[in-house]
N, C-alpha and C. Protein backbone atom coordinates (compact mmCIF):
# COMPACT_ATOMS: atom_id res chain seq x y z
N UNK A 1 -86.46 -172.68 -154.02
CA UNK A 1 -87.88 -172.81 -154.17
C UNK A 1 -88.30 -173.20 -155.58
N UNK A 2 -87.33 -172.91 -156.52
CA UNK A 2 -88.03 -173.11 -157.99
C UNK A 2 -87.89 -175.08 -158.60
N UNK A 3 -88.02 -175.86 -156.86
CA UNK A 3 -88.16 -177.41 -157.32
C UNK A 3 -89.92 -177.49 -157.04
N UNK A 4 -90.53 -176.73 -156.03
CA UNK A 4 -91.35 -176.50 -156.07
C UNK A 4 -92.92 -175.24 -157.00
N UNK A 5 -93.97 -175.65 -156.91
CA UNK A 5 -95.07 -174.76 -157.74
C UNK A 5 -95.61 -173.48 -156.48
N UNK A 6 -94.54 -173.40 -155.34
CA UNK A 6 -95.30 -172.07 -154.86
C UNK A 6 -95.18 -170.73 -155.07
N UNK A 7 -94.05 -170.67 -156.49
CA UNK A 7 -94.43 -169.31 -156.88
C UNK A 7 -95.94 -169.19 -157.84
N UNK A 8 -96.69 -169.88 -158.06
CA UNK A 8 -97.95 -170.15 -158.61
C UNK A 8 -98.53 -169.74 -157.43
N UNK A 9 -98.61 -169.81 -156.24
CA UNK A 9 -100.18 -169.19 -155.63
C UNK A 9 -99.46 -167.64 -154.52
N UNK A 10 -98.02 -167.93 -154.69
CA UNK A 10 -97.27 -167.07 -153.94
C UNK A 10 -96.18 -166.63 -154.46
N UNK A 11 -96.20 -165.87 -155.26
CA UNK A 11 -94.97 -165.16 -156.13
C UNK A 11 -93.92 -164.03 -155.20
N UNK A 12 -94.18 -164.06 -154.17
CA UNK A 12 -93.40 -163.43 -153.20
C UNK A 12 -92.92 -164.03 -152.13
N UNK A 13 -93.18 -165.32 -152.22
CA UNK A 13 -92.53 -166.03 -150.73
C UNK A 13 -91.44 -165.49 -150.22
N UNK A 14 -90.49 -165.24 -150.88
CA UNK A 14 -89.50 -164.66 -150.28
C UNK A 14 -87.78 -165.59 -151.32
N UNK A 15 -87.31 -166.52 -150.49
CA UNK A 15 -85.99 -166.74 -150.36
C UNK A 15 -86.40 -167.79 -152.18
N UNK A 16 -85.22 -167.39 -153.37
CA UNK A 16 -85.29 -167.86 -153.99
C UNK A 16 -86.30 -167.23 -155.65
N UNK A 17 -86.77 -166.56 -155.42
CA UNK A 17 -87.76 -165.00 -156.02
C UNK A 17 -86.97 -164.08 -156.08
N UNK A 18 -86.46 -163.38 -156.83
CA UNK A 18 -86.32 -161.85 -157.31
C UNK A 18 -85.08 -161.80 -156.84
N UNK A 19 -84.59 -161.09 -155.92
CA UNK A 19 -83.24 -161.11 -155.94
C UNK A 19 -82.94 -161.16 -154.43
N UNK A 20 -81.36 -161.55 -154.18
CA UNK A 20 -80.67 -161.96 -152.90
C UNK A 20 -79.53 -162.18 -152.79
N UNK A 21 -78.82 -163.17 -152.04
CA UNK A 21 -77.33 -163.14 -151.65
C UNK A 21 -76.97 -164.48 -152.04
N UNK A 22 -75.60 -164.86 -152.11
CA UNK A 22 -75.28 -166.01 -152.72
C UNK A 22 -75.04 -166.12 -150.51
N UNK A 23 -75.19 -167.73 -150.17
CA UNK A 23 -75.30 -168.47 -149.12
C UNK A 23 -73.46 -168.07 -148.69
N UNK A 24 -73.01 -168.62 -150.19
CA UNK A 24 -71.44 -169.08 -149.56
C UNK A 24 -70.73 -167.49 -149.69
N UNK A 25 -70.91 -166.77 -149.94
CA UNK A 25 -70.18 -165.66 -150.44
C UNK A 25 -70.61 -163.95 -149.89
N UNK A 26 -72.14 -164.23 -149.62
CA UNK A 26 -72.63 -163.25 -149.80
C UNK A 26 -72.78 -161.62 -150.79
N UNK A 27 -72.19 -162.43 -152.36
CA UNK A 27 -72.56 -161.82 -152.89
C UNK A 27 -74.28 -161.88 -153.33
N UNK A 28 -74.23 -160.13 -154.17
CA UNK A 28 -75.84 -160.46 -154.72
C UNK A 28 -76.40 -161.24 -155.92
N UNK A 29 -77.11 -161.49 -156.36
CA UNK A 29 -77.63 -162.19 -157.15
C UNK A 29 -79.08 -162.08 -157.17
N UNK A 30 -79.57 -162.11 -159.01
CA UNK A 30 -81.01 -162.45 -159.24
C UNK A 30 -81.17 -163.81 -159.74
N UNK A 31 -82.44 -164.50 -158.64
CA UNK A 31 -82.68 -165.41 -158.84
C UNK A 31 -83.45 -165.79 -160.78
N UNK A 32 -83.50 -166.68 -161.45
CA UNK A 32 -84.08 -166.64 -162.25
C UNK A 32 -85.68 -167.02 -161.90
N UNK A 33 -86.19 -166.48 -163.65
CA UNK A 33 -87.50 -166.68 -163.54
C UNK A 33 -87.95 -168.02 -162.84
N UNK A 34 -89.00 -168.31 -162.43
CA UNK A 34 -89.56 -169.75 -162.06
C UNK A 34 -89.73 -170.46 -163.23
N UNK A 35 -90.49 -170.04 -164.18
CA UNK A 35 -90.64 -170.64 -165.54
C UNK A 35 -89.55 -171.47 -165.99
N UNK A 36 -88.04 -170.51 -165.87
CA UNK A 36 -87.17 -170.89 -166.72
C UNK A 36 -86.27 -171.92 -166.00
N UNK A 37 -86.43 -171.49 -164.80
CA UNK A 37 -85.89 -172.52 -163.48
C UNK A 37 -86.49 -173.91 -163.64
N UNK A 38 -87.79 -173.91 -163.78
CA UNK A 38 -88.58 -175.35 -164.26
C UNK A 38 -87.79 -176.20 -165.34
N UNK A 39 -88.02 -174.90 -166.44
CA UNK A 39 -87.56 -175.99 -167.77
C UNK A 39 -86.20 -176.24 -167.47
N UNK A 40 -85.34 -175.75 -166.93
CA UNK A 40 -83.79 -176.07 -166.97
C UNK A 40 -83.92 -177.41 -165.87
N UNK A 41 -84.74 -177.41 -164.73
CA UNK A 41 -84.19 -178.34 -163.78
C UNK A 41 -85.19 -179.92 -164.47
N UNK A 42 -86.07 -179.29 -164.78
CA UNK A 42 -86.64 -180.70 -165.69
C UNK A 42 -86.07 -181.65 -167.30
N UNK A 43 -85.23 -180.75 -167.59
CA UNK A 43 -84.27 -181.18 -169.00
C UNK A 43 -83.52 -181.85 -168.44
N UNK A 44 -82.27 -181.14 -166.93
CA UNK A 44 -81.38 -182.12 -166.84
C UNK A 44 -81.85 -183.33 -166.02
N UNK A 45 -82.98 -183.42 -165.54
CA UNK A 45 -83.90 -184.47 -164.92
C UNK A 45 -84.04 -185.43 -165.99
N UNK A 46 -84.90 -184.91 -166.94
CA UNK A 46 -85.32 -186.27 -167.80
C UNK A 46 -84.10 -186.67 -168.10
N UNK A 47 -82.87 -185.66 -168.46
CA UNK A 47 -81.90 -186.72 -169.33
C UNK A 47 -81.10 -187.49 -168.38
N UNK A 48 -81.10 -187.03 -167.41
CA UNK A 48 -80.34 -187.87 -166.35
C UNK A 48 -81.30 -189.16 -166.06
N UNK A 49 -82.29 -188.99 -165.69
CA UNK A 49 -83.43 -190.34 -165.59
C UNK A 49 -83.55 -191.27 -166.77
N UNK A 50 -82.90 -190.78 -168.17
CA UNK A 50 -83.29 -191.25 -169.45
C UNK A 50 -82.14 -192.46 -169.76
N UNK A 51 -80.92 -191.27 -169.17
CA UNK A 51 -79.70 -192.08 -169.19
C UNK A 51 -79.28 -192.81 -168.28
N UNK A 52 -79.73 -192.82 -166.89
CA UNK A 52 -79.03 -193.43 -166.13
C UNK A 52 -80.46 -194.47 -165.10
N UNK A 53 -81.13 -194.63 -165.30
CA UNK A 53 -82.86 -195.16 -164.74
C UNK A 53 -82.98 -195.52 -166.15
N UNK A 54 -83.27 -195.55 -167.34
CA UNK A 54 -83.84 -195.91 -168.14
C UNK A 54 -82.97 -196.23 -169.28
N UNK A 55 -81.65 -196.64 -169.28
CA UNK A 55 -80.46 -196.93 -169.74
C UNK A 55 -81.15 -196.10 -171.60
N UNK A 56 -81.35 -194.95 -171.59
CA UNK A 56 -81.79 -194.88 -173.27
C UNK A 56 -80.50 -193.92 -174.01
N UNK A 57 -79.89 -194.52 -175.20
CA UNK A 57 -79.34 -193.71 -175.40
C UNK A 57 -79.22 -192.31 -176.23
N UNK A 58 -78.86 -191.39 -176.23
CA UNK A 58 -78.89 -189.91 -176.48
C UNK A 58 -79.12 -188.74 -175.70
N UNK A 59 -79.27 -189.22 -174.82
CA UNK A 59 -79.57 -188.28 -173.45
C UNK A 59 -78.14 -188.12 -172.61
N UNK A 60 -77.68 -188.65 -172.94
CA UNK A 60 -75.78 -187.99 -171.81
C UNK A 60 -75.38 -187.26 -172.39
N UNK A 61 -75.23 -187.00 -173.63
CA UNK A 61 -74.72 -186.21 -173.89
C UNK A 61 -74.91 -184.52 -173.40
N UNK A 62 -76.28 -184.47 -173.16
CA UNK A 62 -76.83 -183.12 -172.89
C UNK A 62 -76.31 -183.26 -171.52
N UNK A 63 -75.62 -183.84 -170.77
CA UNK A 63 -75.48 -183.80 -169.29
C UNK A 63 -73.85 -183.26 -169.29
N UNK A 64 -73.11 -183.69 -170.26
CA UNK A 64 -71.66 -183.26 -170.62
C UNK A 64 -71.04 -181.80 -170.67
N UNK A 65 -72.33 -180.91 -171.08
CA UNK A 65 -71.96 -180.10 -170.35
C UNK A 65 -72.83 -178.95 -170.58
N UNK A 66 -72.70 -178.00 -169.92
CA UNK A 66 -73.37 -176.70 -169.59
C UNK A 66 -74.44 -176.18 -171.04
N UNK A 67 -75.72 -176.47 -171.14
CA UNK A 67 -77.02 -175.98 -172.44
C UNK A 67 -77.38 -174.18 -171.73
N UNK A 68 -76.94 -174.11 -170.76
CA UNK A 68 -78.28 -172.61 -170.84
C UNK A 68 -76.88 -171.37 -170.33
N UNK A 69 -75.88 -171.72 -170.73
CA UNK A 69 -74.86 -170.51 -170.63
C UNK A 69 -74.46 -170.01 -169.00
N UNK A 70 -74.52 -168.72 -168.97
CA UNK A 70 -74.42 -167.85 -167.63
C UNK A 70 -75.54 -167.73 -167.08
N UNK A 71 -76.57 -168.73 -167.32
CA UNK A 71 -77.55 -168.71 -166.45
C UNK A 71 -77.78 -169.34 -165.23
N UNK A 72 -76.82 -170.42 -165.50
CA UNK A 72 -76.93 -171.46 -163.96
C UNK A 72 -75.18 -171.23 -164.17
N UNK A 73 -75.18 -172.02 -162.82
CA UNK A 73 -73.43 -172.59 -162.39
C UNK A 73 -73.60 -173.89 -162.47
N UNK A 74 -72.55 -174.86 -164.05
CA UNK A 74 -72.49 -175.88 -164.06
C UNK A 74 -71.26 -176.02 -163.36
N UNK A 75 -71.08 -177.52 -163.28
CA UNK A 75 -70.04 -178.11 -162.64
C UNK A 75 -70.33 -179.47 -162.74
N UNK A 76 -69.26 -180.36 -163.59
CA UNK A 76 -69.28 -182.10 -163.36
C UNK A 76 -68.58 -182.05 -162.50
């Protein structure tokens, strides 16, 4: 849910909010904030759009590898 703004009128929707199960594993897990979910999925957006749609260079590099730690699961 955090590609979408409906934790803005609905902060409880449910799947993707506060905490839950991983799909493949069923372990638990807390989802992150929405806020922070935004800025992370919009950084590797622009730089991917910057670098690869808008041939500009300095932006791959941030795609090389993992900026926000144990907060997400990277993987090239």
């Amino acid at each position: 849910m955090t590609f979408t703004g409906i934790d803005q009128y609905n902060p409880t929707y449910g799947n993707g909010f506060g905490s839950g199960v991983r799909v493949t594993n069923g372990e638990p897990l807390t989802y992150l904030d929405a806020d922070e979910s935004h800025t992370i999925i919009n950084a590797y957006a622009l730089s991917f759009l910057n670098t690869y749609v808008r041939r500009l260079d300095g932006y791959a590099g941030f795609l090389l590898e993992n900026q926000y730690g144990d907060m997400i699961i990277y993987r090239r």
